[in-house]
Structure formats: C-alpha cells, structure tokens
PDB file of N, CA and C in Angstrom:
ATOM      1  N   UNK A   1     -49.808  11.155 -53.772  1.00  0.00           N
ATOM      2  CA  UNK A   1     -50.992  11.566 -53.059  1.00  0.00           C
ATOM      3  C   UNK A   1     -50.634  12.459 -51.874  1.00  0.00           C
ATOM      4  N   UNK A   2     -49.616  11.951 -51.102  1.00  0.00           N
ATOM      5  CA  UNK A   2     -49.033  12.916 -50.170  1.00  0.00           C
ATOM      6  C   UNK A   2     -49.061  14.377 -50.364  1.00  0.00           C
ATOM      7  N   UNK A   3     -47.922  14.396 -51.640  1.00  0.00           N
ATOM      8  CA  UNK A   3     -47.602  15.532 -52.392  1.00  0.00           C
ATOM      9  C   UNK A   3     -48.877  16.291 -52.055  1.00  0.00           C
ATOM     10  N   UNK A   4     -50.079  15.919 -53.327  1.00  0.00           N
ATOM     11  CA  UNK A   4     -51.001  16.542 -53.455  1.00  0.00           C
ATOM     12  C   UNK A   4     -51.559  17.224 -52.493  1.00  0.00           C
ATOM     13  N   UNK A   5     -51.986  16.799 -51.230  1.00  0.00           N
ATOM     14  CA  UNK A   5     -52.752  16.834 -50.290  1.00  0.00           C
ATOM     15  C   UNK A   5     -51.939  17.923 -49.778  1.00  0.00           C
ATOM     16  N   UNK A   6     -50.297  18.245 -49.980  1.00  0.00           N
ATOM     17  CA  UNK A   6     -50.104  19.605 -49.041  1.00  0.00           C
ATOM     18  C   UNK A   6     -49.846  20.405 -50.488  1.00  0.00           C
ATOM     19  N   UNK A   7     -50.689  20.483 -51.400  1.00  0.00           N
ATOM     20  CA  UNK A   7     -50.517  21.238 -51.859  1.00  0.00           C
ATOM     21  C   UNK A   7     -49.270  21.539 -53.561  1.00  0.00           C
ATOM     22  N   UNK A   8     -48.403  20.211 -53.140  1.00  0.00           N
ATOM     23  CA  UNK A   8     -47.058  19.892 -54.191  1.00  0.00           C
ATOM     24  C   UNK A   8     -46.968  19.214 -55.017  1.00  0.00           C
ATOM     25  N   UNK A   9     -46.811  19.328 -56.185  1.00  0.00           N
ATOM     26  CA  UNK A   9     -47.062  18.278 -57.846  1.00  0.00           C
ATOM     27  C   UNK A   9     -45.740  18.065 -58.256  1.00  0.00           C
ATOM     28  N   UNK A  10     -45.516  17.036 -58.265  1.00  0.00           N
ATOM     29  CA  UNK A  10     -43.717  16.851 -58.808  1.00  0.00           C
ATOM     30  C   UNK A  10     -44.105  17.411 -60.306  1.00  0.00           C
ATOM     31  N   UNK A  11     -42.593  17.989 -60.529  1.00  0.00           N
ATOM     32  CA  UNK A  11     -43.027  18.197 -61.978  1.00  0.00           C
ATOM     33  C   UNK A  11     -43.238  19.936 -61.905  1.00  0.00           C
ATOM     34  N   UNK A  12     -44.430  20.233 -61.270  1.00  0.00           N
ATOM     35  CA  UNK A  12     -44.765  21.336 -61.304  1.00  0.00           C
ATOM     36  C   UNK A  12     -43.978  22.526 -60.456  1.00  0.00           C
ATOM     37  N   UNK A  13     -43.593  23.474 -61.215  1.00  0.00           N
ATOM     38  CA  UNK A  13     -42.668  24.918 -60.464  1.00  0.00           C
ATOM     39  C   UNK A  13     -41.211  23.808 -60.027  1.00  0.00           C
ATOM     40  N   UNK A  14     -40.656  22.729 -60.794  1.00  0.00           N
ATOM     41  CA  UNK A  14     -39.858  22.506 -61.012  1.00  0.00           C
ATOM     42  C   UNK A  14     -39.532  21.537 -59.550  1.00  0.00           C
ATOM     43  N   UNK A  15     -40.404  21.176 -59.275  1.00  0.00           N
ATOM     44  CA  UNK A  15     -40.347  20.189 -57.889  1.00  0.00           C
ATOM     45  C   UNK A  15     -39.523  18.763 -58.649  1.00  0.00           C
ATOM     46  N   UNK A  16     -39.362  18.083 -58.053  1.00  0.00           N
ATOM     47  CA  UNK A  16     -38.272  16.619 -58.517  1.00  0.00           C
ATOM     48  C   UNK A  16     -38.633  16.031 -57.115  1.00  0.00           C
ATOM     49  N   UNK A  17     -38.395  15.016 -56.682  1.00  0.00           N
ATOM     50  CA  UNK A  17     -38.292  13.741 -56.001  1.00  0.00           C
ATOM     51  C   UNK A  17     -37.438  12.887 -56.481  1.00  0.00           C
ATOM     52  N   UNK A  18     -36.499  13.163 -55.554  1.00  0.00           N
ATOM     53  CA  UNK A  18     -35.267  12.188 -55.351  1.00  0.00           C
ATOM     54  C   UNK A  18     -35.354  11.277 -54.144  1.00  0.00           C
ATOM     55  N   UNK A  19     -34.548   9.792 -54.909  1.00  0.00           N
ATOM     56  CA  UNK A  19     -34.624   9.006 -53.612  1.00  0.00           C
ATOM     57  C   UNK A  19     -33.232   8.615 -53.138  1.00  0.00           C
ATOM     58  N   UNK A  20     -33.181   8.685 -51.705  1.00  0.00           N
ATOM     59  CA  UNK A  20     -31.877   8.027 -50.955  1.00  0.00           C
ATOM     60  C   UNK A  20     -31.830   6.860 -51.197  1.00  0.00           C
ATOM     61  N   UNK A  21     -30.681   6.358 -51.904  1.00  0.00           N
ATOM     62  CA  UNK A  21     -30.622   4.774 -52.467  1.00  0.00           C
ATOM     63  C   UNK A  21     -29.049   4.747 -51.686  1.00  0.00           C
ATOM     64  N   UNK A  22     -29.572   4.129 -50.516  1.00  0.00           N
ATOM     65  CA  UNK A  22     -28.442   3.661 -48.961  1.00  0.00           C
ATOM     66  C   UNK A  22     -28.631   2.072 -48.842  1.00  0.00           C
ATOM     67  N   UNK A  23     -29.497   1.209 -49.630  1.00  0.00           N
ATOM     68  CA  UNK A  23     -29.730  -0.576 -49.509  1.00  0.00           C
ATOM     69  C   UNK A  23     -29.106  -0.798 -50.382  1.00  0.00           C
ATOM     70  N   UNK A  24     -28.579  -2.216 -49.961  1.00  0.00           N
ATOM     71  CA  UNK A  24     -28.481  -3.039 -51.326  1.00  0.00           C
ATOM     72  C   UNK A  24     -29.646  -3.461 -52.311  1.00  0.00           C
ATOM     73  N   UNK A  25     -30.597  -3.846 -51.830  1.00  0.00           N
ATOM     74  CA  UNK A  25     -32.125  -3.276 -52.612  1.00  0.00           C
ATOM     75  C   UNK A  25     -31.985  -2.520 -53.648  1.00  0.00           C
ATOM     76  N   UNK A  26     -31.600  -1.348 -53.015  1.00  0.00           N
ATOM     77  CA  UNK A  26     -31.832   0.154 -54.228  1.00  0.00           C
ATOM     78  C   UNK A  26     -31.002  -0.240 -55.672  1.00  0.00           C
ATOM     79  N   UNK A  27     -30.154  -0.907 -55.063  1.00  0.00           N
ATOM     80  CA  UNK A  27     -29.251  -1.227 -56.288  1.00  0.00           C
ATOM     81  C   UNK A  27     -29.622  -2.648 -57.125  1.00  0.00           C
ATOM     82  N   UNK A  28     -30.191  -3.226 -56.577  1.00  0.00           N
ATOM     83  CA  UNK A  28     -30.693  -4.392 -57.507  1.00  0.00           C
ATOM     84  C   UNK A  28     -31.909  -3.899 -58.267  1.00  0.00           C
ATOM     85  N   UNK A  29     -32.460  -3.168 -57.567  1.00  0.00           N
ATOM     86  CA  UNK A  29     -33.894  -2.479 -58.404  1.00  0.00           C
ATOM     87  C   UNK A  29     -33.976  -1.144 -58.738  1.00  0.00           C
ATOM     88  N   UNK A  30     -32.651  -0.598 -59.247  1.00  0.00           N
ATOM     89  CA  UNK A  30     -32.319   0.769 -59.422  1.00  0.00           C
ATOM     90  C   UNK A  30     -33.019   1.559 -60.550  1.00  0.00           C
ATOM     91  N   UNK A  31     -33.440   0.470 -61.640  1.00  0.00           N
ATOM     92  CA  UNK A  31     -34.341   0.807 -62.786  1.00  0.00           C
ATOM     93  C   UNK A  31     -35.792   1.030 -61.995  1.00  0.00           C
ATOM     94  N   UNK A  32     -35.990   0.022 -61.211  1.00  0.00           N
ATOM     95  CA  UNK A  32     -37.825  -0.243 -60.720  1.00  0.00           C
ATOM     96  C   UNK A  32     -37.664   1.273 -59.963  1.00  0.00           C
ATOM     97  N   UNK A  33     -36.854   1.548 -58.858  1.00  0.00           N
ATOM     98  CA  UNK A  33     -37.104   2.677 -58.505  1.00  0.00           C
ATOM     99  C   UNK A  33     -37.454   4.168 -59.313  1.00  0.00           C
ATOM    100  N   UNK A  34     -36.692   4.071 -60.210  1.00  0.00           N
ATOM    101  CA  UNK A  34     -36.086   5.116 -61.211  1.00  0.00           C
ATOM    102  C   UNK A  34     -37.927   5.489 -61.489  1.00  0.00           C
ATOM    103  N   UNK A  35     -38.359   4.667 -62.282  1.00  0.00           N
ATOM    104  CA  UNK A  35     -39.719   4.823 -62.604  1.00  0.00           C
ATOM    105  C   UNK A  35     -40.787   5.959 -61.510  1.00  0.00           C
ATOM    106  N   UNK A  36     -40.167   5.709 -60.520  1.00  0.00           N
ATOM    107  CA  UNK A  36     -41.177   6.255 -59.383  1.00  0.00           C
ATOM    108  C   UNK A  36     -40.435   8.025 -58.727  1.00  0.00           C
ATOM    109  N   UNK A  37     -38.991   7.842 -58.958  1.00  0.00           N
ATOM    110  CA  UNK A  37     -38.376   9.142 -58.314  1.00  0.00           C
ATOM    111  C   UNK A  37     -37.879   9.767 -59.236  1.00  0.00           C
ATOM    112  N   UNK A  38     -37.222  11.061 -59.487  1.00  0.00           N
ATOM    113  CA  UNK A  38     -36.613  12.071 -60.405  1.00  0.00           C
ATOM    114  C   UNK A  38     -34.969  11.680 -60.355  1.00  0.00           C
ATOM    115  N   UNK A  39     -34.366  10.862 -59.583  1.00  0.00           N
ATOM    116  CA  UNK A  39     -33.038  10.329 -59.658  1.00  0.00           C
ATOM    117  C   UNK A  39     -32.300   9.833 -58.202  1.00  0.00           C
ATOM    118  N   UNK A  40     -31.242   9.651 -57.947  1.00  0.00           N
ATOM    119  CA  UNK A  40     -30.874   9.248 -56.593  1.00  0.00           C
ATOM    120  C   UNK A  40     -30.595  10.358 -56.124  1.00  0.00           C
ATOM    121  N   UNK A  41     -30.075  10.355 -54.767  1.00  0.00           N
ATOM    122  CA  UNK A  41     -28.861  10.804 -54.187  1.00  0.00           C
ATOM    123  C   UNK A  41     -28.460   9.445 -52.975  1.00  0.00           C
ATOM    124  N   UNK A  42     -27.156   9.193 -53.898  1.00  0.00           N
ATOM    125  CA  UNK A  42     -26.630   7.903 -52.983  1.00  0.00           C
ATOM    126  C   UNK A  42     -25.958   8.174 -52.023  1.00  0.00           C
ATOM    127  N   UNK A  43     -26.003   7.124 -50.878  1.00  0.00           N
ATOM    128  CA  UNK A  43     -25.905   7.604 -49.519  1.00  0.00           C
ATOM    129  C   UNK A  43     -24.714   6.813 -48.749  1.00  0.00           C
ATOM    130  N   UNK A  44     -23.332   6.975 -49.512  1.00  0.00           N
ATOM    131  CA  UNK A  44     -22.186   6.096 -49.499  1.00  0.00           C
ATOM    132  C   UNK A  44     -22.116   4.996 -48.357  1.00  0.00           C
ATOM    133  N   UNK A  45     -21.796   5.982 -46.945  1.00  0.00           N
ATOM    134  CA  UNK A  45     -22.104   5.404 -45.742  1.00  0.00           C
ATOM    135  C   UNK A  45     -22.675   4.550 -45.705  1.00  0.00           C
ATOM    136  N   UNK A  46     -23.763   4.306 -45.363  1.00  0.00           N
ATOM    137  CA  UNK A  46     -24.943   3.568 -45.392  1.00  0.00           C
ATOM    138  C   UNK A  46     -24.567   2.409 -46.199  1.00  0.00           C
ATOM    139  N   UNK A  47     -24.743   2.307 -47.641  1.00  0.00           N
ATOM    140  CA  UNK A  47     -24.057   1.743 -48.625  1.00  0.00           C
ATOM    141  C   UNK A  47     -23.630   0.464 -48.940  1.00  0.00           C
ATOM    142  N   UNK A  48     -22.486   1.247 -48.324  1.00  0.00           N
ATOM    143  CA  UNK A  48     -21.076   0.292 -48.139  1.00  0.00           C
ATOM    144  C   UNK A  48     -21.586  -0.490 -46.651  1.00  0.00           C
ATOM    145  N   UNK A  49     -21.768   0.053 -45.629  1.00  0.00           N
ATOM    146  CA  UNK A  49     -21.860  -0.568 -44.618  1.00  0.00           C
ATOM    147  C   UNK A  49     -22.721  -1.903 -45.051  1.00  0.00           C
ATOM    148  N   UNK A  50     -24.004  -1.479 -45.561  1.00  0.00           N
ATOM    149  CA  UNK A  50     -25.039  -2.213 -45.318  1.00  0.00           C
ATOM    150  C   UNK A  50     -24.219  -3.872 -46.597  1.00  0.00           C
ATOM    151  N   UNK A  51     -23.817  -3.162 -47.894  1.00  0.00           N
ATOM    152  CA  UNK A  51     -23.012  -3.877 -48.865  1.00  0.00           C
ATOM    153  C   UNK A  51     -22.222  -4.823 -47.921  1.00  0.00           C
ATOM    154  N   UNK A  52     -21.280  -4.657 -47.495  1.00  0.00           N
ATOM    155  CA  UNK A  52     -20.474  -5.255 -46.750  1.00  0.00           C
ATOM    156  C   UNK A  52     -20.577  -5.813 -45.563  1.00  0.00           C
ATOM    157  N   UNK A  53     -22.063  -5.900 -44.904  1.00  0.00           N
ATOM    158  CA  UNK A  53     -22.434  -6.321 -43.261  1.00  0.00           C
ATOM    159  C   UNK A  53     -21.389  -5.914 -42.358  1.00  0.00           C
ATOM    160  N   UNK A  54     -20.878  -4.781 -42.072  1.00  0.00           N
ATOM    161  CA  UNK A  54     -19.711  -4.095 -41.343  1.00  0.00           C
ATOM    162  C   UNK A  54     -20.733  -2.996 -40.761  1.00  0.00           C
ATOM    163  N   UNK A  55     -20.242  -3.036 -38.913  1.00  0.00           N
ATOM    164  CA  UNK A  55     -20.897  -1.721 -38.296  1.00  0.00           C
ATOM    165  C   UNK A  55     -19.527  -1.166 -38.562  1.00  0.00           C
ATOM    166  N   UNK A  56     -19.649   0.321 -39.094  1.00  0.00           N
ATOM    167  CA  UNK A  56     -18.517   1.265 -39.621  1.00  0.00           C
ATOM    168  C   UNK A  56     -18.157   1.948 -38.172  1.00  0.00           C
ATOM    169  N   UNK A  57     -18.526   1.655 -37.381  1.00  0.00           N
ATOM    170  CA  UNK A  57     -18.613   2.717 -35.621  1.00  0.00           C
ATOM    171  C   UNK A  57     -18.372   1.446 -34.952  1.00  0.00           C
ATOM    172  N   UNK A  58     -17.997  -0.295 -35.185  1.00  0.00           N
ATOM    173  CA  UNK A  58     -17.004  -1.066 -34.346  1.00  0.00           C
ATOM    174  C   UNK A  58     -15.719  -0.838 -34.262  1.00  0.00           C
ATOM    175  N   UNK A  59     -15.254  -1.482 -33.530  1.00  0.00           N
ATOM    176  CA  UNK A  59     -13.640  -1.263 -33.317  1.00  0.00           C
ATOM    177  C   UNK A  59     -13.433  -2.556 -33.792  1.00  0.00           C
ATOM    178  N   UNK A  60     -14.433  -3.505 -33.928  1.00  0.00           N
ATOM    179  CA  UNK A  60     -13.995  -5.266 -34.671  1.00  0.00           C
ATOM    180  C   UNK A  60     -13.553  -5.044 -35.637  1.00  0.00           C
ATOM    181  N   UNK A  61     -14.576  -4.251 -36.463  1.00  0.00           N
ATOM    182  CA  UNK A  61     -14.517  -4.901 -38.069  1.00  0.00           C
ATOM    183  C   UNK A  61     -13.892  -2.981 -38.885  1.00  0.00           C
ATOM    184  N   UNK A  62     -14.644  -1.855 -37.973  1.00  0.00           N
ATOM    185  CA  UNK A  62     -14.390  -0.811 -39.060  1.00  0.00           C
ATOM    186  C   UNK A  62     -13.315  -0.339 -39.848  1.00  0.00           C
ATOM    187  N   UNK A  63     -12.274  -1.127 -39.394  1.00  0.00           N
ATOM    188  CA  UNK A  63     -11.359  -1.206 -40.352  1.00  0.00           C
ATOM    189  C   UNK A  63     -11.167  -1.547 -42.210  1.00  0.00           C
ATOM    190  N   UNK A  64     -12.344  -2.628 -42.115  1.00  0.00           N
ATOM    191  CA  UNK A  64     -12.555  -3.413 -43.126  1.00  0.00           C
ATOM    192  C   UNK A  64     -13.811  -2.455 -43.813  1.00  0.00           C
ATOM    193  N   UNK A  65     -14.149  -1.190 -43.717  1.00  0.00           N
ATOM    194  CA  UNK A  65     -15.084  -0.205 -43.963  1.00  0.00           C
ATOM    195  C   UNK A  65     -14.422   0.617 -45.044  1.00  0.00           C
ATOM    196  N   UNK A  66     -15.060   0.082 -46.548  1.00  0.00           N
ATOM    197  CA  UNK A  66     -14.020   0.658 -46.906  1.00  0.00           C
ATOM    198  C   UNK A  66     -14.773   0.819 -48.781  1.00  0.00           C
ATOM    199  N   UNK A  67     -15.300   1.926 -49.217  1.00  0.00           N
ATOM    200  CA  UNK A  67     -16.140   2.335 -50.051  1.00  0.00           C
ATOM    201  C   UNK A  67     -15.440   2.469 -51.259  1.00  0.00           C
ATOM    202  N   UNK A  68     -14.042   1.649 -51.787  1.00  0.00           N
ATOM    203  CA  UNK A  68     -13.943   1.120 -52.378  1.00  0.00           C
ATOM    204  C   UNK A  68     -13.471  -0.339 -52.786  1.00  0.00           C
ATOM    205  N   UNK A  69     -14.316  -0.767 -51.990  1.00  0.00           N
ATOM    206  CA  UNK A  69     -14.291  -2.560 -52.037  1.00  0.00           C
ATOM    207  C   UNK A  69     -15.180  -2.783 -53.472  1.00  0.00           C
ATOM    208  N   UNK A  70     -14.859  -3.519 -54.242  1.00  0.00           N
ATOM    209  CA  UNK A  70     -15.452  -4.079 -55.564  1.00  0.00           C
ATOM    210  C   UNK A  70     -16.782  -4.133 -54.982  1.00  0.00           C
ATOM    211  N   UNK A  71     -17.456  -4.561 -54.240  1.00  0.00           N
ATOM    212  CA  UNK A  71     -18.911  -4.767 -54.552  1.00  0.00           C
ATOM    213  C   UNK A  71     -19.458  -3.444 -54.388  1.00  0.00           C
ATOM    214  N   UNK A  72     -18.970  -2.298 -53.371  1.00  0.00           N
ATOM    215  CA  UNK A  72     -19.330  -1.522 -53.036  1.00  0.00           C
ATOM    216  C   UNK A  72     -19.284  -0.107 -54.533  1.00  0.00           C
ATOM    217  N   UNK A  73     -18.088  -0.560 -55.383  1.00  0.00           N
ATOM    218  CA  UNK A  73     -17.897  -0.010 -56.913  1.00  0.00           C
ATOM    219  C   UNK A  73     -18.741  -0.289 -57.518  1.00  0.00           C
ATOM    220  N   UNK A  74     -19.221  -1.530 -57.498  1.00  0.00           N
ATOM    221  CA  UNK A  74     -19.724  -2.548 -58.576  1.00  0.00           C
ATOM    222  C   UNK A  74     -21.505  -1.719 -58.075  1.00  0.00           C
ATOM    223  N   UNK A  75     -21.592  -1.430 -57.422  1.00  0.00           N
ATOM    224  CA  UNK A  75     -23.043  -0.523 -56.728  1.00  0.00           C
ATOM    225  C   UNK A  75     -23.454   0.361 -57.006  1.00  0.00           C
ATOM    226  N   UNK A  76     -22.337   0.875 -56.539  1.00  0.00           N
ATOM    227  CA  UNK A  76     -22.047   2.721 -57.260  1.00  0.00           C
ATOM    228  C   UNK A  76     -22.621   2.745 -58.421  1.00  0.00           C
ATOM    229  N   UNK A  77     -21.515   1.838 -59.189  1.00  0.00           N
ATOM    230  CA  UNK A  77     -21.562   1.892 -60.978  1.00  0.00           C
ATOM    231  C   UNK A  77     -22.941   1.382 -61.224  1.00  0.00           C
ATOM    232  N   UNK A  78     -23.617   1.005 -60.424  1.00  0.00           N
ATOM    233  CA  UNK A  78     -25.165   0.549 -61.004  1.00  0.00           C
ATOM    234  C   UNK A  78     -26.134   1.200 -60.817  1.00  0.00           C
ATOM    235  N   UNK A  79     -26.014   2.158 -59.575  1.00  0.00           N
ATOM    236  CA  UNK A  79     -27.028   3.153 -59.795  1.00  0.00           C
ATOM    237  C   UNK A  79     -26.536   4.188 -60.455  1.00  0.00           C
ATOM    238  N   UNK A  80     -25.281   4.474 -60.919  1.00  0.00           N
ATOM    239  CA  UNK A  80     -25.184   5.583 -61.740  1.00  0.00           C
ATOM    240  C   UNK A  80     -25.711   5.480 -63.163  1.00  0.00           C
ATOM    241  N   UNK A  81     -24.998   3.878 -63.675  1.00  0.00           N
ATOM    242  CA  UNK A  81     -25.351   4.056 -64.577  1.00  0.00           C
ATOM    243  C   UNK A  81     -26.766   3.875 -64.930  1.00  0.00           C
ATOM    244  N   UNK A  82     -27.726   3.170 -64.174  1.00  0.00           N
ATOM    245  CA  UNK A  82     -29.317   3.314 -64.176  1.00  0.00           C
ATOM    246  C   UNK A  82     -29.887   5.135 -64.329  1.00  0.00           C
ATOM    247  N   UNK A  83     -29.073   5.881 -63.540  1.00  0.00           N
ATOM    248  CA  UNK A  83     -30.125   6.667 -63.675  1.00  0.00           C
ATOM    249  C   UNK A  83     -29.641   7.768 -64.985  1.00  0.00           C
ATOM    250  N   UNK A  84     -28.220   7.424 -65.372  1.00  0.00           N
ATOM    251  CA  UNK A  84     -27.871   8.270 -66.532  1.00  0.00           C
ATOM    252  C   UNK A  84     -28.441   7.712 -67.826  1.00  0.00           C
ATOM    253  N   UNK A  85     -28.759   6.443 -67.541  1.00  0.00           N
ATOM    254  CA  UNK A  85     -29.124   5.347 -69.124  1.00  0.00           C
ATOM    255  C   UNK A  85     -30.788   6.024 -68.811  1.00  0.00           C
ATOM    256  N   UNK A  86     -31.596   6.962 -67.523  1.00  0.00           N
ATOM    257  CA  UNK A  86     -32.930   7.411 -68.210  1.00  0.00           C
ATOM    258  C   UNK A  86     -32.694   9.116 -68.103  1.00  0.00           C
ATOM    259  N   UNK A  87     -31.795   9.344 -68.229  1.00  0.00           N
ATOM    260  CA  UNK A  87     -31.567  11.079 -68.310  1.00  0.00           C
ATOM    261  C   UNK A  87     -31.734  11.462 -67.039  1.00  0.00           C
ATOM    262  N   UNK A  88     -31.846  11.139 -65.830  1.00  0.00           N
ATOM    263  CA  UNK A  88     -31.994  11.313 -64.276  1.00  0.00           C
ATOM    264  C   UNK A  88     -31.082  11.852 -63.274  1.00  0.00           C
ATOM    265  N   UNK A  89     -31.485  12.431 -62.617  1.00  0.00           N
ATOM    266  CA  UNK A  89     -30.501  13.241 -61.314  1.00  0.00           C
ATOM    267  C   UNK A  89     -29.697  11.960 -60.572  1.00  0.00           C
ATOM    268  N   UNK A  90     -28.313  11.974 -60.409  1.00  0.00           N
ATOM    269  CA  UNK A  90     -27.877  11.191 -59.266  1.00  0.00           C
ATOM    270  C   UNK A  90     -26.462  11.921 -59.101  1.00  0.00           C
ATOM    271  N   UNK A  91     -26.528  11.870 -57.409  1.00  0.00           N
ATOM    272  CA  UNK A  91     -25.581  12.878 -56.375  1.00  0.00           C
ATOM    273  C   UNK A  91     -25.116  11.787 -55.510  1.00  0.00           C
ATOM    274  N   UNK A  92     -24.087  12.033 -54.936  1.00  0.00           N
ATOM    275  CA  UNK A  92     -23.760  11.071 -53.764  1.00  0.00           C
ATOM    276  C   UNK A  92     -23.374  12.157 -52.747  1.00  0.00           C
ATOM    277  N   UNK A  93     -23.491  11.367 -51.257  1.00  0.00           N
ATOM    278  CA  UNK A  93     -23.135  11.748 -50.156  1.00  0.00           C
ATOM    279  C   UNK A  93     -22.395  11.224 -49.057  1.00  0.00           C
ATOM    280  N   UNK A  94     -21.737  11.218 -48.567  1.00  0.00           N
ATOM    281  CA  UNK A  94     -20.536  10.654 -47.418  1.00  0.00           C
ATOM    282  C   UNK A  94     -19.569  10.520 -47.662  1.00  0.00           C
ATOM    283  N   UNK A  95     -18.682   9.928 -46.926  1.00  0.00           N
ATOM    284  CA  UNK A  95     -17.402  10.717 -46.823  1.00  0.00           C
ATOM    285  C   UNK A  95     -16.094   9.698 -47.780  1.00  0.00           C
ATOM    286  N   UNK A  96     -16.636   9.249 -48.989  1.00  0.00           N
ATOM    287  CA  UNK A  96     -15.658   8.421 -49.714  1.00  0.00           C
ATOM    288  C   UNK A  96     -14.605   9.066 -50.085  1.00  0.00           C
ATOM    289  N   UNK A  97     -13.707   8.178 -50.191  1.00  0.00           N
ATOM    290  CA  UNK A  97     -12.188   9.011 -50.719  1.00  0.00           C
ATOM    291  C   UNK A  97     -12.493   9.272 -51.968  1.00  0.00           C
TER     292      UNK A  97
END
C-alpha cells in the first residue's frame, strides 16, 4: 500500500523488494518472509552479533565476534538456502572473512 500511494508496484518496470534479514527471527521464518519480499540481503554484522548475544564494539566479549561460529553458518545456510529453494534474490553484507 505504501508502494502504491507514491506511485511504485513491485513487479512493475522491474521494481523487487528485498528484505534485510539481520534477526535471528529472519532466520527461523525465512520461508514466511520470503512470501512477502523478492529475496534477502543478509546483514552479517548484525547477524552474528544478535546470533551470538555479543556487543561486537565491547572490549569484554568482541573477541568472541566471530561470523563463523556454527550457529552463525548454520543461519547463513538457512536463509540461503530458503531463498534459492523459491528462485529468490539473496546478497550479503559486512565484513565476514
């Protein structure tokens, strides 16, 4: 409805809607989302931090910040493979090795 109102139709003149999938949320409901956006773009940072309850900008813990920890893989691999199992856009962003 947003869209509409300024004028923009997903779909139409090749518009897409992508969503930032940065929760652990996004990844448990990576299919439910899928339905509603044109694919991800995952938002590593964020991610992992939020995956792991680590502020990545402490001096306590950011050590332990670290975007390939198994759960933080095990994430990855779930929204990728969600949005390739419906033919869908997904990009990532931040600064993983």
């Amino acid at each position: 409805q947003v869209l509409e109102k300024n004028g923009l139709k997903r779909g139409e003149d090749g518009l897409k809607v992508n969503m930032m999938a940065e929760l652990p949320s996004n990844v448990f409901l990576a299919e439910e989302f899928l339905e509603y956006f044109d694919g991800f773009s995952i938002g590593s940072n964020d991610l992992t931090q939020l995956t792991l309850g680590l502020d990545r900008d402490s001096g306590l813990v950011a050590q332990y910040f670290d975007e390939r920890n198994p759960a933080v893989m095990k994430g990855l691999e779930t929204l990728i493979k969600a949005a390739k199992a419906k033919g869908k856009y997904v990009g990532i962003c931040g600064q993983g090795p």
